[in-house]
N, C-alpha and C. Protein backbone atom coordinates (compact mmCIF):
# COMPACT_ATOMS: atom_id res chain seq x y z
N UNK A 1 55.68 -26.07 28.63
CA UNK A 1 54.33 -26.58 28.52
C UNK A 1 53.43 -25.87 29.51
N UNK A 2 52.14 -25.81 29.18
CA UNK A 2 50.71 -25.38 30.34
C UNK A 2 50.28 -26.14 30.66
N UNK A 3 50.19 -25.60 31.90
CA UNK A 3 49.71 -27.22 32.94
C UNK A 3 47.99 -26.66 33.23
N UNK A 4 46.94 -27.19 32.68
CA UNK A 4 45.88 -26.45 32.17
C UNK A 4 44.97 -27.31 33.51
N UNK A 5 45.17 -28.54 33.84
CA UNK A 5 44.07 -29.38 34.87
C UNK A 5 43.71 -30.78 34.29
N UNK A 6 44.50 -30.95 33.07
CA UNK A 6 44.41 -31.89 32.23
C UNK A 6 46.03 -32.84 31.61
N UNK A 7 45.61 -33.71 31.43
CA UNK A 7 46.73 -34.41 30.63
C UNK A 7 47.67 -33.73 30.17
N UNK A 8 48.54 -33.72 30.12
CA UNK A 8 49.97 -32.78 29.66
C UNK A 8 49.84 -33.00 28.07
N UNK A 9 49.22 -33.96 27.45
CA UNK A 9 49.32 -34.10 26.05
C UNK A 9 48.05 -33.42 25.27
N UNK A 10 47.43 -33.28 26.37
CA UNK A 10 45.52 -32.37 25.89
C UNK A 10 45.90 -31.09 25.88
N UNK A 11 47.10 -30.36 26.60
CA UNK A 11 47.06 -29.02 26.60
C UNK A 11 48.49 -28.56 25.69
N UNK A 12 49.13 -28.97 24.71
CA UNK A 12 49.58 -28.80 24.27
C UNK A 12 49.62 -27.96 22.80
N UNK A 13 50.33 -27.02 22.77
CA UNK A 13 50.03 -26.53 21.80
C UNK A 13 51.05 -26.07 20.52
N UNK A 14 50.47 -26.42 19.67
CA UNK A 14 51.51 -26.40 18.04
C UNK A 14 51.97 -25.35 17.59
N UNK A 15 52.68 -25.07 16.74
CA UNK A 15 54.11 -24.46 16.57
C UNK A 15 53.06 -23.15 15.80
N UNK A 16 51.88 -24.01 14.52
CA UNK A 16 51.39 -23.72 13.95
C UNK A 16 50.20 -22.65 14.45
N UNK A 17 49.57 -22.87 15.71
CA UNK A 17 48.74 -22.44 16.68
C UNK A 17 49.66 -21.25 17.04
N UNK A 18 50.97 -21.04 17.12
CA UNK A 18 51.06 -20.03 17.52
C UNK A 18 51.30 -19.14 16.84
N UNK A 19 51.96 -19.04 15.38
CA UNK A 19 51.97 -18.18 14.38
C UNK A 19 50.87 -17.59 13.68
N UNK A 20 50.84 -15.95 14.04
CA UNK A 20 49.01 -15.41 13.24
C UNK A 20 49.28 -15.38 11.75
N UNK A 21 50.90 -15.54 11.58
CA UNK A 21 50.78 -15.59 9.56
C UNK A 21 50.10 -17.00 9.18
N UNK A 22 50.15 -17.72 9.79
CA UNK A 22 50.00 -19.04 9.34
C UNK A 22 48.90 -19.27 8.06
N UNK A 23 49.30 -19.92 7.31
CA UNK A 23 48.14 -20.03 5.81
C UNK A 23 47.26 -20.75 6.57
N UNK A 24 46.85 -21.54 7.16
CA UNK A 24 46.13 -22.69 7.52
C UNK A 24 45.46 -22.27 8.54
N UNK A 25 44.31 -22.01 9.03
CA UNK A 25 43.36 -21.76 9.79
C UNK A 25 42.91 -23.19 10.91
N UNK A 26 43.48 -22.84 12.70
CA UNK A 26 43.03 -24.03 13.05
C UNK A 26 41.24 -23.82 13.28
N UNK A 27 40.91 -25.18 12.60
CA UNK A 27 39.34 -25.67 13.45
C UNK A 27 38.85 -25.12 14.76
N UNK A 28 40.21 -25.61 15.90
CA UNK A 28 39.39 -24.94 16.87
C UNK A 28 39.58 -23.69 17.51
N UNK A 29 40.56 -22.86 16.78
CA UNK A 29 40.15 -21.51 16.78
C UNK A 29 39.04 -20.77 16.75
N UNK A 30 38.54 -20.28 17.47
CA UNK A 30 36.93 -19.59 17.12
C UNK A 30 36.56 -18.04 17.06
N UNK A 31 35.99 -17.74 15.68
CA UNK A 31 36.39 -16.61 15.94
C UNK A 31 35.68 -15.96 14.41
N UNK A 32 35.44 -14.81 14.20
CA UNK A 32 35.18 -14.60 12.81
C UNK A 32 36.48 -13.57 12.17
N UNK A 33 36.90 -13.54 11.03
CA UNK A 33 37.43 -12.64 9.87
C UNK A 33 36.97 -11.60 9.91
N UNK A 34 37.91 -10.70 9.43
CA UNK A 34 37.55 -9.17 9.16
C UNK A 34 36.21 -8.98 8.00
N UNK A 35 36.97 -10.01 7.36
CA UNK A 35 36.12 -10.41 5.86
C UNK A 35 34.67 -10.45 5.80
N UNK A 36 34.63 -11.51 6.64
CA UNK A 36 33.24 -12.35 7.07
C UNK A 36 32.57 -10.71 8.05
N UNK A 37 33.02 -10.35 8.77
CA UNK A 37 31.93 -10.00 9.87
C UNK A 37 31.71 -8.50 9.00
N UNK A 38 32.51 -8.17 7.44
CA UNK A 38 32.21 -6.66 6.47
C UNK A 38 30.86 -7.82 5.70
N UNK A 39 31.15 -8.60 4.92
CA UNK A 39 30.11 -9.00 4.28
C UNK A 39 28.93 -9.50 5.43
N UNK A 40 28.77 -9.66 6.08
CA UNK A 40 27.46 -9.74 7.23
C UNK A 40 27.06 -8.69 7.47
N UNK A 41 27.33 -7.42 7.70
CA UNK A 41 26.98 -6.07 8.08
C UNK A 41 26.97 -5.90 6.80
N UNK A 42 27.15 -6.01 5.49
CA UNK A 42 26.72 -5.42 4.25
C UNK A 42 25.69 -6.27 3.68
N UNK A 43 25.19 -7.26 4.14
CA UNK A 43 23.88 -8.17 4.13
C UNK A 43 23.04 -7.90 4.45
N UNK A 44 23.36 -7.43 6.13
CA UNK A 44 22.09 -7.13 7.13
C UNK A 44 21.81 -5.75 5.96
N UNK A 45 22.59 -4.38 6.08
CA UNK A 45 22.40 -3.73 5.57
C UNK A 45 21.58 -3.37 4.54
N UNK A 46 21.83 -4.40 3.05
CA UNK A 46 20.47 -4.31 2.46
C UNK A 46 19.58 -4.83 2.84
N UNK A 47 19.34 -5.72 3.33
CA UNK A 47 17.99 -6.60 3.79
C UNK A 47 17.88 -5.60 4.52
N UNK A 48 17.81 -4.49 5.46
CA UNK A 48 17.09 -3.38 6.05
C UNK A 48 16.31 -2.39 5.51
N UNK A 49 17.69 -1.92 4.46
CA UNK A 49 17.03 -0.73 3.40
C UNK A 49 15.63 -1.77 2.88
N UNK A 50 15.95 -2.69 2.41
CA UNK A 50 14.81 -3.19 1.78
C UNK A 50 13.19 -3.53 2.75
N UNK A 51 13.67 -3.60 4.05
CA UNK A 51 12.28 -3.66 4.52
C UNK A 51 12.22 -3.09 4.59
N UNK A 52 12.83 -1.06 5.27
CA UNK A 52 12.28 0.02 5.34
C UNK A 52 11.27 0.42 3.79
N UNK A 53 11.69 0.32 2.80
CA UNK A 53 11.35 0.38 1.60
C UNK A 53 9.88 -0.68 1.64
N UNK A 54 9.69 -1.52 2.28
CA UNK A 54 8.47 -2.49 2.22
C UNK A 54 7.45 -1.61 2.66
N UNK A 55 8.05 -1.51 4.67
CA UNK A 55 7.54 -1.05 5.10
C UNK A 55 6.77 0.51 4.62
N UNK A 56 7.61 1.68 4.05
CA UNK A 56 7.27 2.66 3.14
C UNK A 56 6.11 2.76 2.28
N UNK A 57 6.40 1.62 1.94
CA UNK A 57 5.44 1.09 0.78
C UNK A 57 4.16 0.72 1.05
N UNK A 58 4.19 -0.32 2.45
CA UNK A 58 3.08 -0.30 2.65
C UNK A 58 1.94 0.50 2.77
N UNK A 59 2.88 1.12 4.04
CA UNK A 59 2.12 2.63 4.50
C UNK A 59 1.48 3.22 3.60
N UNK A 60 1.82 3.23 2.30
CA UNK A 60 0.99 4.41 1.24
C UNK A 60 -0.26 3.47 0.45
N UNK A 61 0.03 1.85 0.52
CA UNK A 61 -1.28 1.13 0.15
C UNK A 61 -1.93 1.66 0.94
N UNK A 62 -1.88 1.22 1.90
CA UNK A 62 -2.74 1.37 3.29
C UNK A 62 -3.36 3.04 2.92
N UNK A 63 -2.95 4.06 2.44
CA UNK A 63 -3.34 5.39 2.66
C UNK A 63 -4.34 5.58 1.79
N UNK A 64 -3.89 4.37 0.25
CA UNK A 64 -5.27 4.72 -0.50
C UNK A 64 -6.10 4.03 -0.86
N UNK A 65 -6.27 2.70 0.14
CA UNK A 65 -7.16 1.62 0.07
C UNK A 65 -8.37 2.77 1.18
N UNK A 66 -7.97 3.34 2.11
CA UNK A 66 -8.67 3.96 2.68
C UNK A 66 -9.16 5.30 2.07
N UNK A 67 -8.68 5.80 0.98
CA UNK A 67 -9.04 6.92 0.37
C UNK A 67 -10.10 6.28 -0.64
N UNK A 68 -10.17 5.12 -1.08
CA UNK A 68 -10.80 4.47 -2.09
C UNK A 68 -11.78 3.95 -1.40
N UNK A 69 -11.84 3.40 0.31
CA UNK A 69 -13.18 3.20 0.48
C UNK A 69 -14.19 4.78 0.99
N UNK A 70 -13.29 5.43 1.13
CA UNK A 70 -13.55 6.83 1.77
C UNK A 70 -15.10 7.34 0.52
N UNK A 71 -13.79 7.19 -0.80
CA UNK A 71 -15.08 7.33 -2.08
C UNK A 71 -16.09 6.89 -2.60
N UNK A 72 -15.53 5.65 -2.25
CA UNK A 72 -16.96 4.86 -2.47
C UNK A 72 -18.26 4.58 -1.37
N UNK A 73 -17.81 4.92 -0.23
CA UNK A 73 -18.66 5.23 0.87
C UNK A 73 -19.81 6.70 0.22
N UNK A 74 -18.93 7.66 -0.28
CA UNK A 74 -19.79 8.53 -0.23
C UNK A 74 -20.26 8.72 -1.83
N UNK A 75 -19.88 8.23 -2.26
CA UNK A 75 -19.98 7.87 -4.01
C UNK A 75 -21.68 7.11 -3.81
N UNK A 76 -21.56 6.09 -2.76
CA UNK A 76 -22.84 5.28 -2.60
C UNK A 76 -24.17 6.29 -1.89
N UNK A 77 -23.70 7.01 -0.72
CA UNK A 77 -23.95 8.33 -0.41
C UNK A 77 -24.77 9.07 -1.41
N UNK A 78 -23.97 9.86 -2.06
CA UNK A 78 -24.42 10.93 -3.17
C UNK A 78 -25.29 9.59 -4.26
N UNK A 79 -25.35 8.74 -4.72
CA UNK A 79 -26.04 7.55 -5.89
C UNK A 79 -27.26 7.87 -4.75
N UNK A 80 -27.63 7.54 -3.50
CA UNK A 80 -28.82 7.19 -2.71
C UNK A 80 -29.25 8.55 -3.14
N UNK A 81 -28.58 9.51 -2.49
CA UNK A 81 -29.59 10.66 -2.54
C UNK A 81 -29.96 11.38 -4.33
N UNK A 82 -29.58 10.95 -5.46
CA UNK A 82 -29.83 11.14 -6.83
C UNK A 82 -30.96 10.15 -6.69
N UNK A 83 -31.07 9.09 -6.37
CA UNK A 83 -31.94 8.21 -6.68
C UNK A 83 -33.51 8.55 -5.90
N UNK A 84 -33.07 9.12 -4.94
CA UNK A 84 -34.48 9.72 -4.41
C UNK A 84 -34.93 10.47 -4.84
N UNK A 85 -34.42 11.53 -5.17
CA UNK A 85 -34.16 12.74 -6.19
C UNK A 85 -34.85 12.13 -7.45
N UNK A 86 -34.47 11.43 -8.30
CA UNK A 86 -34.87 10.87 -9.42
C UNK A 86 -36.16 10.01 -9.66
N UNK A 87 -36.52 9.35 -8.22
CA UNK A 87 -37.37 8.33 -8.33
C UNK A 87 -38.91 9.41 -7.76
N UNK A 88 -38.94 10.45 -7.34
CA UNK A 88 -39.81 11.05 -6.34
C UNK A 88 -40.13 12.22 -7.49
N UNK A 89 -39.44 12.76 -8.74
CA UNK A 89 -39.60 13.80 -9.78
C UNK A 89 -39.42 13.28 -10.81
N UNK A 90 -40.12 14.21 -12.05
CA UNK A 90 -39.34 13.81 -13.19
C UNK A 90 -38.55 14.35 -13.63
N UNK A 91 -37.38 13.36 -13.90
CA UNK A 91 -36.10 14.31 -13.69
C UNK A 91 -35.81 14.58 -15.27
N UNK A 92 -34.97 15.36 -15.13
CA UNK A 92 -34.73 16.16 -16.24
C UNK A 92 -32.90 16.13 -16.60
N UNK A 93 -32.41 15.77 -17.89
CA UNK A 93 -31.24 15.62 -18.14
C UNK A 93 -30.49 16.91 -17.63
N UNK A 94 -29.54 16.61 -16.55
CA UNK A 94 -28.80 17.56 -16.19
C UNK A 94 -27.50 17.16 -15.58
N UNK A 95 -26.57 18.27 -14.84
CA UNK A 95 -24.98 17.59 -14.69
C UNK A 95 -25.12 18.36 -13.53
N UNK A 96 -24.17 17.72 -12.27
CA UNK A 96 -24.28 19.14 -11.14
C UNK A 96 -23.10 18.54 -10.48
N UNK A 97 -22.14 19.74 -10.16
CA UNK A 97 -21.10 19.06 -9.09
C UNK A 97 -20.82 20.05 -7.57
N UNK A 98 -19.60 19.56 -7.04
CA UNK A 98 -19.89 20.77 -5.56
C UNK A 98 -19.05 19.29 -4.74
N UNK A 99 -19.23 20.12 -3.60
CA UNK A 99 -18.05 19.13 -2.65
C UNK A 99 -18.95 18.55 -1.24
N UNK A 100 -18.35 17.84 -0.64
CA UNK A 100 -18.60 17.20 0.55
C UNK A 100 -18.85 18.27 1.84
N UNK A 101 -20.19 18.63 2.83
CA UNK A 101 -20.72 19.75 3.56
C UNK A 101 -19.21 19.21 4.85
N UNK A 102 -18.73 17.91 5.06
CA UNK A 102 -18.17 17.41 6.23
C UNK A 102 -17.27 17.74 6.17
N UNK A 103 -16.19 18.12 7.51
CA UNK A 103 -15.14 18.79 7.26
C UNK A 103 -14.03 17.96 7.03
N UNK A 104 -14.48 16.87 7.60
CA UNK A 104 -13.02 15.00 7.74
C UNK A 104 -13.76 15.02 6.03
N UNK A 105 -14.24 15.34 4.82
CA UNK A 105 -14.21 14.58 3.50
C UNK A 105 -14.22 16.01 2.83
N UNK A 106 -13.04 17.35 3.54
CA UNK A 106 -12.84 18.60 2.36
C UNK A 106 -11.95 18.58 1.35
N UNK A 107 -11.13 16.97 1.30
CA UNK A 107 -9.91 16.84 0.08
C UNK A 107 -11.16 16.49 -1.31
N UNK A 108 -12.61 15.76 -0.71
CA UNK A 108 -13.30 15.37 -1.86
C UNK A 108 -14.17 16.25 -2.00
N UNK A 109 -14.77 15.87 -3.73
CA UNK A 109 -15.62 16.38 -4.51
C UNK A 109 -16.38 15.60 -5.20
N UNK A 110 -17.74 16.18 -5.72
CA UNK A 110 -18.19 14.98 -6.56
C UNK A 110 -18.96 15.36 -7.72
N UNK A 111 -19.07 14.84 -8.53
CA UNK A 111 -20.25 15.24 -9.96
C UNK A 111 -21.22 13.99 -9.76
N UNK A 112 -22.16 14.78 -10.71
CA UNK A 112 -22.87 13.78 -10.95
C UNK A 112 -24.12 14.20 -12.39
N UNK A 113 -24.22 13.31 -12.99
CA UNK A 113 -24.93 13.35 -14.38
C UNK A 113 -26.14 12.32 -14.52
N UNK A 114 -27.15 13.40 -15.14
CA UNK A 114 -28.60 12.48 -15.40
C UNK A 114 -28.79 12.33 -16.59
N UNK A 115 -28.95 11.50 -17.16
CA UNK A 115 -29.77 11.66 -18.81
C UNK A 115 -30.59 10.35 -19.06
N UNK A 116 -30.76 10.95 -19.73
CA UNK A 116 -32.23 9.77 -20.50
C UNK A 116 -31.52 8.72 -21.24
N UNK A 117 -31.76 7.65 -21.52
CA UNK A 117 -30.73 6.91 -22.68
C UNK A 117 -32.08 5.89 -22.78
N UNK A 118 -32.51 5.69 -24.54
CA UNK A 118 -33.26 5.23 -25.26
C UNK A 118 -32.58 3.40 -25.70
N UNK A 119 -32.33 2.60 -24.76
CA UNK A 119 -31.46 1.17 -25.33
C UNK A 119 -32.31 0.68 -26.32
N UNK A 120 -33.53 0.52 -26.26
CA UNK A 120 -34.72 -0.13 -27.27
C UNK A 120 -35.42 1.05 -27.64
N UNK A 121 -36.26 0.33 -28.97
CA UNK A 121 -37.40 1.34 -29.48
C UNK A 121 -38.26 1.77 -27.94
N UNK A 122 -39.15 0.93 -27.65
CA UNK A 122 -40.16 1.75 -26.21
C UNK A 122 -39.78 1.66 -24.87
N UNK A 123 -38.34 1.65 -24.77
CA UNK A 123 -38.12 1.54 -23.51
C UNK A 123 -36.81 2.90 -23.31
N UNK A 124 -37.40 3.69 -22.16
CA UNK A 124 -36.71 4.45 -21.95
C UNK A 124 -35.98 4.42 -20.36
N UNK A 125 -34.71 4.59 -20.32
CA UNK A 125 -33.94 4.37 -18.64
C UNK A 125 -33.27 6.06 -18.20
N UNK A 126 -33.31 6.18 -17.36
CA UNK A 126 -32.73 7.06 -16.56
C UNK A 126 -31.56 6.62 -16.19
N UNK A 127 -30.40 7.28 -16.64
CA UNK A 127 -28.89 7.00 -15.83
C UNK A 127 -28.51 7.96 -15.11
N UNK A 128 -28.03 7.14 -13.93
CA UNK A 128 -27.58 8.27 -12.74
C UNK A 128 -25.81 7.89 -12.88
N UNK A 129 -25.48 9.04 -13.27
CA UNK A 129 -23.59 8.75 -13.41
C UNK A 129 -23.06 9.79 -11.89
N UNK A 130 -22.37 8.86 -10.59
CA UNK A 130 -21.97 9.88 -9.68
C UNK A 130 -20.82 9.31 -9.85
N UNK A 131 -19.18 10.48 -9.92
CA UNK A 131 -18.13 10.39 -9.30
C UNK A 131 -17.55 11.00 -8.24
N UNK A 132 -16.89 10.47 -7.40
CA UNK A 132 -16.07 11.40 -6.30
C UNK A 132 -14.20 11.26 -6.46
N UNK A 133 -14.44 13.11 -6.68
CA UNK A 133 -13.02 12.82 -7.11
C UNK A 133 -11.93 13.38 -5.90
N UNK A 134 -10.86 12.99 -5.95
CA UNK A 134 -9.85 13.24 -4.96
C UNK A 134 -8.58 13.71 -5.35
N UNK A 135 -7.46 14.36 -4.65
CA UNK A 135 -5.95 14.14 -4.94
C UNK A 135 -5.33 13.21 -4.28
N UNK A 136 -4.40 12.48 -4.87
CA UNK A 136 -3.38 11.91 -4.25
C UNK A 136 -2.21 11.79 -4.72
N UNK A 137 -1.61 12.77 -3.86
CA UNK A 137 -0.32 13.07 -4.17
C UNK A 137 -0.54 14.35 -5.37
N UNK A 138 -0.05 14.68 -6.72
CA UNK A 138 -0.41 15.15 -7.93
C UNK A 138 -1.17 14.63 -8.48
N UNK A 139 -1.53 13.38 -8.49
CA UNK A 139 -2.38 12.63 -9.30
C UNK A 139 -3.85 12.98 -9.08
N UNK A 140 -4.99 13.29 -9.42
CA UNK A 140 -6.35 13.34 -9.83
C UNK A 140 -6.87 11.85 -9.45
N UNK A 141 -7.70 11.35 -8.77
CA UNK A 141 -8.02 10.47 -8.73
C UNK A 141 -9.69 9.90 -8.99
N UNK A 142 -10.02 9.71 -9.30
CA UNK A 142 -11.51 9.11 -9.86
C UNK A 142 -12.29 7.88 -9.61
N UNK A 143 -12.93 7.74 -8.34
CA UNK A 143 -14.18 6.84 -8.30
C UNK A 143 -15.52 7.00 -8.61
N UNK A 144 -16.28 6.23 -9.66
CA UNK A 144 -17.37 6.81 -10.19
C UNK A 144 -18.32 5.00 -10.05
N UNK A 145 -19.46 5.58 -9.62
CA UNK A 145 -20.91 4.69 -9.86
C UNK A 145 -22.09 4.59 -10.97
N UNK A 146 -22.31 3.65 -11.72
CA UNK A 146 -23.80 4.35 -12.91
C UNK A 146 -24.53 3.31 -11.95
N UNK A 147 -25.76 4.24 -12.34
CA UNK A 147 -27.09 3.11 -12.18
C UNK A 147 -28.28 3.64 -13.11
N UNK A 148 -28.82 2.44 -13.55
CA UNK A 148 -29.85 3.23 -14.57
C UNK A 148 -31.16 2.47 -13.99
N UNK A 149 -32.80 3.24 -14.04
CA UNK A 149 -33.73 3.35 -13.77
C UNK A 149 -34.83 3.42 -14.47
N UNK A 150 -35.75 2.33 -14.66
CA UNK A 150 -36.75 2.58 -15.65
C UNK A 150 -37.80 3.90 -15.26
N UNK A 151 -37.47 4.55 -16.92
CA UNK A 151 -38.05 5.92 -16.70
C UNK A 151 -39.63 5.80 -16.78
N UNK A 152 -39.85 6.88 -16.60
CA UNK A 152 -41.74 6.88 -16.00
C UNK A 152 -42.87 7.45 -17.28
């Protein structure tokens, strides 16, 4: 017997306690399985890949929520200066494109189109069509503004 600091009957230990074949697993053994601690590391494991993959993911919203206000910043940009353009002459149906003078906006470009459009018999409007277009990634990307203007 082990003489532990306790009752001689508290530190006793079973036949069963000492055999590692034993079928029967004691309670107060503590301890994890080979088993248990492969399926926990193959848990954590995907749940990682999968946030790296979130995280990944995010990152590229994030890249073209800012490319999309990027366009429409200057989409609103290029509409102001057509509209001065338009409101100060009489403008004349035409198409014109060309890129951004700034060197932080040389991935963009923009068009832009004027024409006359007749909706009623005596009423005539001026439409100002501006897009700014971009790449992302291979893809072509396209933000565009109309505004139409009672003609003179």
């Amino acid at each position: 017997m082990i003489h532990c600091g306790l009752r001689i009957v508290d530190c006793e230990l079973k036949k069963a306690d000492l055999n590692p074949k034993s079928a029967v697993r004691n309670p107060q053994l503590r301890g994890f399985t080979l088993l248990e601690v492969m399926v926990a590391v193959a848990i954590l494991g995907m749940v990682l890949v999968t946030l790296l993959g979130v995280k990944n993911r995010s990152m590229q919203d994030v890249m073209i929520a800012d490319h999309i206000t990027t366009a429409t910043l200057l989409a609103k940009r290029k509409m102001n200066e057509s509209l001065v353009t338009a409101g100060t002459r009489t403008v004349m149906e035409k198409e014109d494109e060309g890129e951004f003078l700034e060197e932080e906006y040389k991935d963009y470009t923009w068009k832009q189109a004027i024409s006359q459009l007749q909706p009623l018999e005596n009423v005539l409007v001026t439409e100002v069509r501006v897009a700014v277009l971009w790449k992302e990634g291979e893809r072509q990307e396209i933000f565009d503004i109309v505004n139409a203007l009672p003609a003179e």
